[in-house]
N, C-alpha and C. Protein backbone atom coordinates (compact mmCIF):
# COMPACT_ATOMS: atom_id res chain seq x y z
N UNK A 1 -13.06 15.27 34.11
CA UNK A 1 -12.10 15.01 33.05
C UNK A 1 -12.81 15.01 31.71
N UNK A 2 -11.85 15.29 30.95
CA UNK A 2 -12.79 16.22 29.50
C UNK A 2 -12.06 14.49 28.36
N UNK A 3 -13.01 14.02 28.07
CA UNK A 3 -12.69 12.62 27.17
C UNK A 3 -12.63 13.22 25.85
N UNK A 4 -11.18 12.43 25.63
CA UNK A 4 -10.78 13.20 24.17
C UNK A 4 -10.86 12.02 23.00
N UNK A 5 -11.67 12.44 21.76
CA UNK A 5 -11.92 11.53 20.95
C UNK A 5 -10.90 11.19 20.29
N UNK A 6 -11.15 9.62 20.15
CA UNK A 6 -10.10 8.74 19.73
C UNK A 6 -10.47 8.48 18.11
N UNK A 7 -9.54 8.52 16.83
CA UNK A 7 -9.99 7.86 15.58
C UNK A 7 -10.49 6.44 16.06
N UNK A 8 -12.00 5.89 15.34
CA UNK A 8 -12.64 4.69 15.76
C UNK A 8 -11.53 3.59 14.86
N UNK A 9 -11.50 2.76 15.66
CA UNK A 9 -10.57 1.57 15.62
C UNK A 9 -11.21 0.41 14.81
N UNK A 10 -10.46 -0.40 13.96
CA UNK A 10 -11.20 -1.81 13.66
C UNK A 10 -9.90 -2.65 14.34
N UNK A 11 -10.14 -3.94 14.12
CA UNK A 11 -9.78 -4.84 14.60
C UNK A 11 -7.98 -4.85 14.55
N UNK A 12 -7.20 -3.91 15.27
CA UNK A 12 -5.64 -4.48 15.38
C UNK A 12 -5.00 -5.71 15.31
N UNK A 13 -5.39 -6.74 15.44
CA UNK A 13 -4.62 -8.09 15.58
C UNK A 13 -3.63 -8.18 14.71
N UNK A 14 -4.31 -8.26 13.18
CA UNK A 14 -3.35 -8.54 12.07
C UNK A 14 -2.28 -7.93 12.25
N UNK A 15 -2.20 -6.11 12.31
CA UNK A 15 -1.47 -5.49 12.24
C UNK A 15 -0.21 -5.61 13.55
N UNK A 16 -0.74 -5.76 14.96
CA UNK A 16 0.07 -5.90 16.05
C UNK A 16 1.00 -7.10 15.59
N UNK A 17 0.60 -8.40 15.00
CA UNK A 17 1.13 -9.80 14.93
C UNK A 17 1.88 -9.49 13.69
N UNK A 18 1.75 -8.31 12.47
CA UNK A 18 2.73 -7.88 11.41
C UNK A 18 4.02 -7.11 12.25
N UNK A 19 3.37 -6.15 13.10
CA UNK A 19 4.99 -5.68 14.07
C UNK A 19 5.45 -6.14 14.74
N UNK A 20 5.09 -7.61 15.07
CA UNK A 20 5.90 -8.02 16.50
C UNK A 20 6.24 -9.09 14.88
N UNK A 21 6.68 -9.38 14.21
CA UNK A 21 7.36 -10.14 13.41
C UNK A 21 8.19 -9.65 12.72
N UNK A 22 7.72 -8.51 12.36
CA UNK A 22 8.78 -7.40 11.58
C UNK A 22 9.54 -6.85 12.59
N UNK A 23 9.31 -6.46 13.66
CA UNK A 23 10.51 -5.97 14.53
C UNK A 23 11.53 -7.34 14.93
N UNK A 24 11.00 -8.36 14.97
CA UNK A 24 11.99 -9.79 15.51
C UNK A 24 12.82 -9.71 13.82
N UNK A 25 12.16 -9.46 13.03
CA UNK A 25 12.85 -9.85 11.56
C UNK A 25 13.88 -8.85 11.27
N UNK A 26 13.57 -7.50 11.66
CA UNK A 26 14.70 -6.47 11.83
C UNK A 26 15.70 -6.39 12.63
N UNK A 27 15.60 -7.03 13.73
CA UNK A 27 16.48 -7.30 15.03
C UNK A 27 17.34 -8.34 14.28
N UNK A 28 17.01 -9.40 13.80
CA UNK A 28 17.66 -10.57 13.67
C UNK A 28 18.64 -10.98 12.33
N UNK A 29 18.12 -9.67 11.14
CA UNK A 29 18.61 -10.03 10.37
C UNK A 29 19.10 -9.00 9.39
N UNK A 30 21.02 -9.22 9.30
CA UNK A 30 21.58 -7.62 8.88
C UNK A 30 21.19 -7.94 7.33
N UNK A 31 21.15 -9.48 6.78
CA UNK A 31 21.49 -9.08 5.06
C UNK A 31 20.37 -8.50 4.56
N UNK A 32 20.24 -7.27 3.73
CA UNK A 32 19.51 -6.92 3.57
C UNK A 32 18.54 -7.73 1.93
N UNK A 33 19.15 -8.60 1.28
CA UNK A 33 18.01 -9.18 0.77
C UNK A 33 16.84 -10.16 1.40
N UNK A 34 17.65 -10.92 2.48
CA UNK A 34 16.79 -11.54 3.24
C UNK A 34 15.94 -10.61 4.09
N UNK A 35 16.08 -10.15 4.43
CA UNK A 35 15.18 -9.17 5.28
C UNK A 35 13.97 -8.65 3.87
N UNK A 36 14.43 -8.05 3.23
CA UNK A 36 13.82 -8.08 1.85
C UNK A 36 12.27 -9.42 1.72
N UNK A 37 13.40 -10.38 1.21
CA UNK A 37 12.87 -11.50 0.91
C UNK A 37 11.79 -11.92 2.07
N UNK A 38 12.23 -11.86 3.35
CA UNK A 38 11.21 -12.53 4.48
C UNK A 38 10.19 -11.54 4.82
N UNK A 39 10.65 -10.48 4.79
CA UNK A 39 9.62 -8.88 5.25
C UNK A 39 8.44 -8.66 3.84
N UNK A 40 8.72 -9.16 2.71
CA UNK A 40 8.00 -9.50 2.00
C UNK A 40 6.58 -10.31 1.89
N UNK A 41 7.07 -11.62 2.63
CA UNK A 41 6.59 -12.60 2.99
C UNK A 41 5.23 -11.90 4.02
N UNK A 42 5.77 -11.67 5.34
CA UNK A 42 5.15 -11.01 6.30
C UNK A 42 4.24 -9.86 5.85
N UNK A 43 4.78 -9.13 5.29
CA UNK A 43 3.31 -8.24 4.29
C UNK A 43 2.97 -8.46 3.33
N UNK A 44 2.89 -9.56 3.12
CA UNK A 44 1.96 -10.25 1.77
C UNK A 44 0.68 -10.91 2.42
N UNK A 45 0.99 -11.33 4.08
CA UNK A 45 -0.11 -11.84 4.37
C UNK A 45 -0.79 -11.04 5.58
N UNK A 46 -0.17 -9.86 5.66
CA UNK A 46 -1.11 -8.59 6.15
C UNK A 46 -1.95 -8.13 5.71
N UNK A 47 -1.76 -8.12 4.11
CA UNK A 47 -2.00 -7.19 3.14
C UNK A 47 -3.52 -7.98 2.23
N UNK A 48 -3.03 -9.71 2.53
CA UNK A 48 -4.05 -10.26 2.19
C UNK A 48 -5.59 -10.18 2.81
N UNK A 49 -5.64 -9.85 3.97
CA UNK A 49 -6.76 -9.40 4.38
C UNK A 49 -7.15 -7.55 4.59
N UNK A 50 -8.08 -7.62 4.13
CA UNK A 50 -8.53 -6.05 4.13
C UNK A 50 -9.65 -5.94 5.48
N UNK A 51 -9.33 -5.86 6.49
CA UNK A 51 -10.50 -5.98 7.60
C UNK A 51 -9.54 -5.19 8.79
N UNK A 52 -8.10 -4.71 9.02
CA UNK A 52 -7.87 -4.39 9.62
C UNK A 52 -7.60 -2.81 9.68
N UNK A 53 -7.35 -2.07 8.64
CA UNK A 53 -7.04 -0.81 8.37
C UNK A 53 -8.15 0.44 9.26
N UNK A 54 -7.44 1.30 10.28
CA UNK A 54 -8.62 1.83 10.67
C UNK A 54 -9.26 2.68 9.58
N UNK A 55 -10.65 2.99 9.94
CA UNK A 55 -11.41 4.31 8.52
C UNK A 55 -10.35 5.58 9.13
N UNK A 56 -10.12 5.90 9.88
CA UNK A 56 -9.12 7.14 10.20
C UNK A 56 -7.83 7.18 9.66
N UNK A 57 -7.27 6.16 9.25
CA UNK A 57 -5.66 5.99 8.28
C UNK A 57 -6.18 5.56 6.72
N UNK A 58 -7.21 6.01 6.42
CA UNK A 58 -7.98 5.40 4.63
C UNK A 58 -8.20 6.76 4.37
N UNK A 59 -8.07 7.90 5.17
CA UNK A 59 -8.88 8.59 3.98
C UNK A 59 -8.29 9.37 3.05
N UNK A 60 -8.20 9.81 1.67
CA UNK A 60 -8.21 10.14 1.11
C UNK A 60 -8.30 12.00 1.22
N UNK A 61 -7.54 12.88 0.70
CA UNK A 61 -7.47 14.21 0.44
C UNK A 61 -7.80 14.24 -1.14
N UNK A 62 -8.44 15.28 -1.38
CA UNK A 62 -8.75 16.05 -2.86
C UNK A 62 -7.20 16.61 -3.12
N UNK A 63 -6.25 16.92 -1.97
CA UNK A 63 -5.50 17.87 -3.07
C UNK A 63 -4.30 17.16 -3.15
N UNK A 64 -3.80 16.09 -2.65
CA UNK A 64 -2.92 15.00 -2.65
C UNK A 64 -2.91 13.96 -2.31
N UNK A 65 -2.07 13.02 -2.41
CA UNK A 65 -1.89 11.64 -1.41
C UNK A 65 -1.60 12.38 -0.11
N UNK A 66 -1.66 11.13 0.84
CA UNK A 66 -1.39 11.29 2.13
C UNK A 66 -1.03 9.74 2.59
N UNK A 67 0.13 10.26 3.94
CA UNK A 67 1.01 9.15 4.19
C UNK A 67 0.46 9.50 5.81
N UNK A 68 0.01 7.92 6.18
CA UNK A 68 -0.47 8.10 7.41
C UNK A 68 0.40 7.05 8.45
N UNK A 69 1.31 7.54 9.10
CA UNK A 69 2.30 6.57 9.56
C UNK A 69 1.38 5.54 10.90
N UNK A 70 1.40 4.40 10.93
CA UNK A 70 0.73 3.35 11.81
C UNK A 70 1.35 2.67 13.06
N UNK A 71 3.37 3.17 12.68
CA UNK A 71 3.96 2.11 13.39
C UNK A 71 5.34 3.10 13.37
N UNK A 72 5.93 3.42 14.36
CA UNK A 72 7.41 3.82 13.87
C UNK A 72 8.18 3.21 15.14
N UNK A 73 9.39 2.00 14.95
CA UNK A 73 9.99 1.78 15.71
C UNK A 73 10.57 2.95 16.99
N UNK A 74 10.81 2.33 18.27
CA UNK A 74 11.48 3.45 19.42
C UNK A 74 12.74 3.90 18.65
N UNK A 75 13.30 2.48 18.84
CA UNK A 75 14.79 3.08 17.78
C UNK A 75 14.93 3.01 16.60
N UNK A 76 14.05 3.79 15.78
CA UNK A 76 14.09 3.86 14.33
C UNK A 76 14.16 3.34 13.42
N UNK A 77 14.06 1.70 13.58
CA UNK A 77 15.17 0.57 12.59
C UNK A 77 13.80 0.67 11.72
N UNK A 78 12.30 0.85 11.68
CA UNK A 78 11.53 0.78 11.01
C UNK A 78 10.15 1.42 11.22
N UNK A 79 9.58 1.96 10.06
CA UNK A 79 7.90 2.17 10.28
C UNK A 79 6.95 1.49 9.03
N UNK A 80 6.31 1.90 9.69
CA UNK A 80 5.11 1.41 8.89
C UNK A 80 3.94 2.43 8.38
N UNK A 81 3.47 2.77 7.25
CA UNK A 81 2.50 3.66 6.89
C UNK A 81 1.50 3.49 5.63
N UNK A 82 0.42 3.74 6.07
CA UNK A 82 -0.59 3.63 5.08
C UNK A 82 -0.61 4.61 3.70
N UNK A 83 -0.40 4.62 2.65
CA UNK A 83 -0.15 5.54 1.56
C UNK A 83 -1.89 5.77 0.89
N UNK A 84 -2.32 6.93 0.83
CA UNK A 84 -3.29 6.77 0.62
C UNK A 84 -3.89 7.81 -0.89
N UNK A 85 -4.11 7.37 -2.01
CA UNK A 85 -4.35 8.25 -3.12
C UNK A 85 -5.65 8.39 -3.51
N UNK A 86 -5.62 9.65 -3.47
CA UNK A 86 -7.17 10.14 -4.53
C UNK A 86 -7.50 9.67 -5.77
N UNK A 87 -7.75 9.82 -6.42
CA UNK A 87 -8.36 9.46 -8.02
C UNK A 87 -7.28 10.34 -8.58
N UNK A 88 -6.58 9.37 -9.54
CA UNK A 88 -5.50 10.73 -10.25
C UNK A 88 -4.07 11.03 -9.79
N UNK A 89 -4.26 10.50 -8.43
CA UNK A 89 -3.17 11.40 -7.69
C UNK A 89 -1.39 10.58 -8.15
N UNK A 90 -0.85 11.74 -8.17
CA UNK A 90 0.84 10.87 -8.53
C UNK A 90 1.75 11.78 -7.27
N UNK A 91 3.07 10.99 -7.61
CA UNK A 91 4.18 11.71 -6.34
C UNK A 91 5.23 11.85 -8.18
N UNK A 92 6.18 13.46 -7.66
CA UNK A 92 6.99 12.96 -8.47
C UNK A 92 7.73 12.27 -8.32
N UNK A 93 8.90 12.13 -9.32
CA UNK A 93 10.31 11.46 -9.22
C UNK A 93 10.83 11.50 -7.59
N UNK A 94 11.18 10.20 -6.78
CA UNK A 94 11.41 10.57 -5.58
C UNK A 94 12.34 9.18 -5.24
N UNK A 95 13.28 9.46 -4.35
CA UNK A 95 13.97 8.20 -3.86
C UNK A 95 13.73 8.01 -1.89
N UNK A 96 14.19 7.00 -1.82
CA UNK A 96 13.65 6.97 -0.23
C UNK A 96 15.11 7.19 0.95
N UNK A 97 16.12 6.07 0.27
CA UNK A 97 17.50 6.53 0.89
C UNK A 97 17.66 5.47 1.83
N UNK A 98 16.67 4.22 2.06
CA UNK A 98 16.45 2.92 2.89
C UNK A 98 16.28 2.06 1.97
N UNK A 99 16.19 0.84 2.67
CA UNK A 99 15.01 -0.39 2.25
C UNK A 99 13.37 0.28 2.42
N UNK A 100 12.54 -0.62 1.58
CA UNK A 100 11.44 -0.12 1.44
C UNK A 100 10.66 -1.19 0.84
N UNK A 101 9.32 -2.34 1.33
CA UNK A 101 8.57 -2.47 1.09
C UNK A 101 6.95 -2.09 0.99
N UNK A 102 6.77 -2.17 -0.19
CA UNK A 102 5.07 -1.44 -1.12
C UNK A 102 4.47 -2.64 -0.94
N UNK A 103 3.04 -2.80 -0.29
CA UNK A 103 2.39 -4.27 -0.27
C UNK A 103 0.88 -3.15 -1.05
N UNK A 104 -0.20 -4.12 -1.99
CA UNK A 104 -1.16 -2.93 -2.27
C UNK A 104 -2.31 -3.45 -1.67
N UNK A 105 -2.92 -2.64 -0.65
CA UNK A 105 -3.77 -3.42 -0.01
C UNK A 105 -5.48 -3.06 -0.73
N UNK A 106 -5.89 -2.01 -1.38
CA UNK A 106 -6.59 -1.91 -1.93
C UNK A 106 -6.46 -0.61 -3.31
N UNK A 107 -7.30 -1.23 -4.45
CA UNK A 107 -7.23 -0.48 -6.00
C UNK A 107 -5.57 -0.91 -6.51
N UNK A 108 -5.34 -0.06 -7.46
CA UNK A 108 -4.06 0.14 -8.03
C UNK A 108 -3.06 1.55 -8.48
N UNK A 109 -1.88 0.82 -8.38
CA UNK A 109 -1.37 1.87 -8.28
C UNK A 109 -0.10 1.44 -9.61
N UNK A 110 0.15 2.45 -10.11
CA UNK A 110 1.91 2.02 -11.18
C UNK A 110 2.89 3.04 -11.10
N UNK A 111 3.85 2.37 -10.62
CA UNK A 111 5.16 2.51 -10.51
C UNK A 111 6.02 2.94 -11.77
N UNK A 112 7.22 3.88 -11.83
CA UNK A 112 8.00 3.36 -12.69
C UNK A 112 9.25 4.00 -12.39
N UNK A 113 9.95 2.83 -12.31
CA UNK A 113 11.44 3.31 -12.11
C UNK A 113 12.18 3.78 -13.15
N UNK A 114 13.31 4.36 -11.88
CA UNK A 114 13.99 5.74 -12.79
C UNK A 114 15.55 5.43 -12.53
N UNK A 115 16.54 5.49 -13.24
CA UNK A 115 18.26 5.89 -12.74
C UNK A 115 18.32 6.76 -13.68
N UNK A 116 19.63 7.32 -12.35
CA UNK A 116 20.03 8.90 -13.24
C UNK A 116 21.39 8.58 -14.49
N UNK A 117 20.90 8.83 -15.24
CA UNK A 117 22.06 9.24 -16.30
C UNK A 117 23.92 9.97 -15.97
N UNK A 118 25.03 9.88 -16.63
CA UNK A 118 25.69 10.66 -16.13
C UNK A 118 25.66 11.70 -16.00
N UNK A 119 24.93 12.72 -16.56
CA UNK A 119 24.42 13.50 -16.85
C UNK A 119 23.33 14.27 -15.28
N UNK A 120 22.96 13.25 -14.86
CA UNK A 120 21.75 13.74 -13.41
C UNK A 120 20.27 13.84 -14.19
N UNK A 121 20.45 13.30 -15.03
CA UNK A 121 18.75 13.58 -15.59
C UNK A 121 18.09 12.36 -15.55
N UNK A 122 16.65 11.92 -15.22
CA UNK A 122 16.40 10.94 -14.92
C UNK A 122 16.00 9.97 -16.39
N UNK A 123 16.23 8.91 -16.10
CA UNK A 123 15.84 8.20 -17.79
C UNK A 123 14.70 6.48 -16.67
N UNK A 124 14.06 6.94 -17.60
CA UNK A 124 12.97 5.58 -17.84
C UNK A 124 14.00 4.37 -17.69
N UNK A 125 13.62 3.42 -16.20
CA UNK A 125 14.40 1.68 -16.53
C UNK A 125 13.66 0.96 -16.47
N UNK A 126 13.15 0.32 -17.78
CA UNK A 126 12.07 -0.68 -17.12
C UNK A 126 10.22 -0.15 -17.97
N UNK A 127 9.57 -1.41 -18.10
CA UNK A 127 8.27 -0.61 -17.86
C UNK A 127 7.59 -0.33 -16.73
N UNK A 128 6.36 0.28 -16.69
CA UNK A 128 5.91 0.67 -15.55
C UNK A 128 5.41 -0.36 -14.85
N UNK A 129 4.80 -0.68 -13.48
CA UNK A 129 4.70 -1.71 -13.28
C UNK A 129 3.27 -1.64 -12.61
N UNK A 130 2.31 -1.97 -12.49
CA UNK A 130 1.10 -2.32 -12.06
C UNK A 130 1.06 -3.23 -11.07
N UNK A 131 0.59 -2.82 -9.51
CA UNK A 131 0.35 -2.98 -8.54
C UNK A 131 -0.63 -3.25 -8.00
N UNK A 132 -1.22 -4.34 -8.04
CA UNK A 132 -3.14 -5.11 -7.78
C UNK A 132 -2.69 -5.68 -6.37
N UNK A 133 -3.76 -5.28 -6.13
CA UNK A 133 -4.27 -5.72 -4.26
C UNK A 133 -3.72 -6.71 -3.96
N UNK A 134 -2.50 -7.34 -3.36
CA UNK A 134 -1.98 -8.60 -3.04
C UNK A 134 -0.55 -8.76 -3.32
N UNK A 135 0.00 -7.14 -4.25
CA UNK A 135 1.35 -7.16 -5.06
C UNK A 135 2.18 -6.61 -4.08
N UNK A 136 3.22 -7.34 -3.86
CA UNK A 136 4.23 -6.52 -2.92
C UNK A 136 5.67 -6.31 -3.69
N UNK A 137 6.05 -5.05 -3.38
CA UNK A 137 7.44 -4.81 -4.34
C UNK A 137 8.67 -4.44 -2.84
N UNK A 138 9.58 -4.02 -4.12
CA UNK A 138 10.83 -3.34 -2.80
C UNK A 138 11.45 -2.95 -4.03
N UNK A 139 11.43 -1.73 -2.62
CA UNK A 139 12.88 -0.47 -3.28
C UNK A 139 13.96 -0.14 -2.35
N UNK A 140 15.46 -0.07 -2.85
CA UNK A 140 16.38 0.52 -1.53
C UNK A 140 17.40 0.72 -2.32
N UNK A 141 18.21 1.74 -2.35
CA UNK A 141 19.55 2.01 -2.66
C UNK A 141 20.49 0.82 -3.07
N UNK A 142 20.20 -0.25 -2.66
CA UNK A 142 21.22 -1.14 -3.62
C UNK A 142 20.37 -1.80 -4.53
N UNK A 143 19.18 -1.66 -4.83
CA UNK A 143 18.53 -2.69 -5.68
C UNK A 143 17.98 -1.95 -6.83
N UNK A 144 17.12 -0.32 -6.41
CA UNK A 144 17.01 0.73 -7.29
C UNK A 144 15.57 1.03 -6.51
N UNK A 145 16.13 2.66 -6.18
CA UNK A 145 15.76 3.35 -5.20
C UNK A 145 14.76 4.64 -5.67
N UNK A 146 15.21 4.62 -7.01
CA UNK A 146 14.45 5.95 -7.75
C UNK A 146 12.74 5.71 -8.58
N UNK A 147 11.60 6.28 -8.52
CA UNK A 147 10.66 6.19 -8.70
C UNK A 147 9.90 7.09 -8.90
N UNK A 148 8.46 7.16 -9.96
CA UNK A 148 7.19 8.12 -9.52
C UNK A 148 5.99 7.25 -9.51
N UNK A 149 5.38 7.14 -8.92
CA UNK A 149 3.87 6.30 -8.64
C UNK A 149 3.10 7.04 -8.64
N UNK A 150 1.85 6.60 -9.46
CA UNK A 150 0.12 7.06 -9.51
C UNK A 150 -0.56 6.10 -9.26
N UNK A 151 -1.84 6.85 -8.93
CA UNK A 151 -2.65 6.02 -9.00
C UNK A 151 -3.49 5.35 -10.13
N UNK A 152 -3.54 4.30 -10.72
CA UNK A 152 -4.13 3.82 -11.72
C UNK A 152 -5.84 4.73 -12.27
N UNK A 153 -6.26 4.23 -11.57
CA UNK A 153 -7.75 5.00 -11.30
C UNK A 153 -8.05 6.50 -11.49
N UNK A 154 -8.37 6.62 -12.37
CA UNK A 154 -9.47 7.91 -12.11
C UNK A 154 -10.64 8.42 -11.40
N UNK A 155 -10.65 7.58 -10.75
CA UNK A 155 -12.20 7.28 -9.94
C UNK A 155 -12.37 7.15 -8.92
N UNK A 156 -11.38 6.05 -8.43
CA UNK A 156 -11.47 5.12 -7.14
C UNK A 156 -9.96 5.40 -6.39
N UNK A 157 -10.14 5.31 -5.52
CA UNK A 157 -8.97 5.01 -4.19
C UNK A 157 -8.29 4.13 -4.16
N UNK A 158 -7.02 4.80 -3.89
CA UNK A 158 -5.86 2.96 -4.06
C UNK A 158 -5.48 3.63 -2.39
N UNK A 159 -5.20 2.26 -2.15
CA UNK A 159 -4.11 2.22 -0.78
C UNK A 159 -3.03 1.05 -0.59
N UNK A 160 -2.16 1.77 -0.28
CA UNK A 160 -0.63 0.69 -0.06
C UNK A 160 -0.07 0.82 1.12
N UNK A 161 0.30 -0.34 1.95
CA UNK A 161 0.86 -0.30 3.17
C UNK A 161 2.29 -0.26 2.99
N UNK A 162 3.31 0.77 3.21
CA UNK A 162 4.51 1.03 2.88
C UNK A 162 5.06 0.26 4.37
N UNK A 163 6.47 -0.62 4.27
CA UNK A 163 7.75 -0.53 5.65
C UNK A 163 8.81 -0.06 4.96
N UNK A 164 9.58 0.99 6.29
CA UNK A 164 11.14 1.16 5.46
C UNK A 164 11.54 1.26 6.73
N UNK A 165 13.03 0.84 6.46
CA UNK A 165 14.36 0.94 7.18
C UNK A 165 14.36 1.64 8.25
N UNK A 166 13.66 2.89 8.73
CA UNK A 166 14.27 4.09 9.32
C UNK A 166 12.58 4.68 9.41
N UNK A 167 12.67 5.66 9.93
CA UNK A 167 11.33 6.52 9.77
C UNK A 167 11.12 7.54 9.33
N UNK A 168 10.36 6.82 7.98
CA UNK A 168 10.56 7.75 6.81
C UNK A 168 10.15 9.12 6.68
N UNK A 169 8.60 9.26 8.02
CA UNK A 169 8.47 10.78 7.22
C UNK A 169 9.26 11.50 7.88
N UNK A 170 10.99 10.96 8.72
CA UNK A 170 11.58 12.17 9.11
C UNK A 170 12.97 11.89 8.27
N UNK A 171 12.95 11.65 7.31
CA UNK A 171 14.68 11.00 7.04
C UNK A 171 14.14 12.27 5.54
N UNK A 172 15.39 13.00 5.66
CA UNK A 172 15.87 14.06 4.43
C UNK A 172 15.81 13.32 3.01
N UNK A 173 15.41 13.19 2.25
CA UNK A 173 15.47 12.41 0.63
C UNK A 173 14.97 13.63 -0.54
N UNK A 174 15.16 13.33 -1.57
CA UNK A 174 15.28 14.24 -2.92
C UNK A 174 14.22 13.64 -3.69
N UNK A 175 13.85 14.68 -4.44
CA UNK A 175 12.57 14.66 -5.59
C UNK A 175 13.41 15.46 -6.56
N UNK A 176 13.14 14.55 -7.86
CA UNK A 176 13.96 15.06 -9.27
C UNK A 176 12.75 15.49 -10.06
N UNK A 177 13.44 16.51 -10.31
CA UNK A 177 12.27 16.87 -11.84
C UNK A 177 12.95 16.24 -13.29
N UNK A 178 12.44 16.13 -14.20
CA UNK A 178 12.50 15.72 -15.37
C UNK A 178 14.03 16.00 -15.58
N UNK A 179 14.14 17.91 -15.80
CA UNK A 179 15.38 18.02 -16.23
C UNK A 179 16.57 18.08 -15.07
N UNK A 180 16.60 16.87 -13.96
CA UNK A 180 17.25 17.13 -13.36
C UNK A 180 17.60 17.72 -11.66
N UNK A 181 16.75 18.58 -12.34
CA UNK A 181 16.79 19.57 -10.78
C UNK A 181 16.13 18.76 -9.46
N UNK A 182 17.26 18.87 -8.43
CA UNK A 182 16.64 17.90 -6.82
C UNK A 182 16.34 19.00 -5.97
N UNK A 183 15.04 18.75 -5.56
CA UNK A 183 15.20 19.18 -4.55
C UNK A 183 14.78 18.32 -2.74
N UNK A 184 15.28 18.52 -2.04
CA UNK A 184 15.19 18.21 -0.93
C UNK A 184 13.98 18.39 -0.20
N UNK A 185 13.40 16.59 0.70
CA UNK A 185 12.65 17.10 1.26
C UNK A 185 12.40 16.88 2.41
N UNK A 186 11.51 16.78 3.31
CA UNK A 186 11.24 15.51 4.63
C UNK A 186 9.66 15.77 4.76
N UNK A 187 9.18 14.33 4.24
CA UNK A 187 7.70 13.99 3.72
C UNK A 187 6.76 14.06 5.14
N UNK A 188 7.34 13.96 6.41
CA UNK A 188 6.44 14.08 7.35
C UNK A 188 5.38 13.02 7.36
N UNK A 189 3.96 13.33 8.36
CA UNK A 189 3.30 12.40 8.47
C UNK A 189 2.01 13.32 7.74
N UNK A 190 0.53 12.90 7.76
CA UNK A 190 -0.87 13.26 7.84
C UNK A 190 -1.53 13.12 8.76
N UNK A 191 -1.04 12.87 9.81
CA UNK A 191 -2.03 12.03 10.86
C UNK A 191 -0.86 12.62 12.15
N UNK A 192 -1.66 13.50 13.31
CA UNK A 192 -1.22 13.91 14.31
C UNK A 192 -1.25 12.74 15.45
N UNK A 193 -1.83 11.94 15.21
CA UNK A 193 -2.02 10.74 15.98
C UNK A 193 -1.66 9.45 15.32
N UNK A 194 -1.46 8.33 16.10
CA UNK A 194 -0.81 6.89 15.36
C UNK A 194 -1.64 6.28 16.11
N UNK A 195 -2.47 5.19 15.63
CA UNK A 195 -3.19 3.91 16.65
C UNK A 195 -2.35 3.60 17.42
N UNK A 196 -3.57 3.31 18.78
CA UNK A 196 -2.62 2.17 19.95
C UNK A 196 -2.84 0.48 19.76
N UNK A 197 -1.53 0.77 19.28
CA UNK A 197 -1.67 -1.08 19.13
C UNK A 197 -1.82 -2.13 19.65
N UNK A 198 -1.40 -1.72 21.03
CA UNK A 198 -1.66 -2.36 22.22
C UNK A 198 -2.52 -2.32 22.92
N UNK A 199 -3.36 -1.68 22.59
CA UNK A 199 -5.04 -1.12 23.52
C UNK A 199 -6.12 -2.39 23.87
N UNK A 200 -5.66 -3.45 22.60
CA UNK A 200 -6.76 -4.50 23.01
C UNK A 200 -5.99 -6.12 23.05
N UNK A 201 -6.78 -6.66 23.59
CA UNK A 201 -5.96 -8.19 23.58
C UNK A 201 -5.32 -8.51 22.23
């Protein structure tokens, strides 16, 4: 038998004891600010330790971000994915079409939200918002769903542990350009493989 290499693993615990709370918290609870509010909670103190992330879901591409999914529910109610940016790197204008918590687990990253005009053109709401290692946000269709994020840094690597509603890199959503124009996409994963979460005590 031909042994097929596995991405090297660090320590799962944190992360297994973040999905078996977030899946009881998704099961149990339809309002979606509380779920919000408590799923918040729960990746604020995932996010507070940096010791669990494998080096195989961190790395970084030269020619974009990359979204490395870690967790996707059987029945879809949620995943989980590591967002991972180069020096520089931005997404455009993009909405998700779920709930959606951003926890930043390492560097920075800024946000800035967007609503469309009557018109369909996107207008600035808000300033931008700056995202330091420990900051957790939320985005979803009833609260304000529209966004473009960079990475702060010119230099250094940011990473953010994203959850949403559904599983995101297969759910259809739109990217706006400046003047308007959407186009459609489905963001997929980076990673042909997902850790086994269950592999160790």
């Amino acid at each position: 038998m031909i042994a097929l290499d596995k991405p090297p693993l660090r320590d799962l615990a944190r992360l297994r004891v973040f999905i078996r709370s977030m899946a009881d918290l998704v099961e149990r609870e339809q309002d979606e600010a509380t779920l919000l509010n408590q799923g918040s909670e729960l990746l604020s103190e995932l996010i507070s330790h940096d010791d669990w992330l494998p080096d195989a879901y961190a790395q970084p591409s030269p020619v974009r971000y990359r979204q490395y999914l870690l967790y996707a529910d059987v029945r879809q109610k949620f995943s989980v994915v590591s967002f991972v940016w180069g020096p520089g790197q931005e997404t455009p204008i993009h909405n998700h079409t779920v709930w959606g918590l951003i926890g930043q687990l390492r560097g920075k990253e800024v946000t800035q939200p967007f609503v469309l005009n009557e018109k369909g053109l996107p207008m600035l709401q808000g300033k931008p918002i700056t995202m330091r290692a420990g900051d957790v946000s939320a985005v979803s269709p009833t609260i304000g769903d529209l966004h473009a994020v960079r990475n702060a840094s010119a230099s250094e690597v940011a990473i953010s542990i994203h959850v949403y509603g559904g599983n995101i890199g297969t759910l259809q959503r739109s990217a706006i350009s400046k003047t308007g124009e959407k186009k459609m996409f489905v963001s997929g994963y980076s990673n042909a493989s997902i850790p086994n979460l269950w592999d160790a005590p």
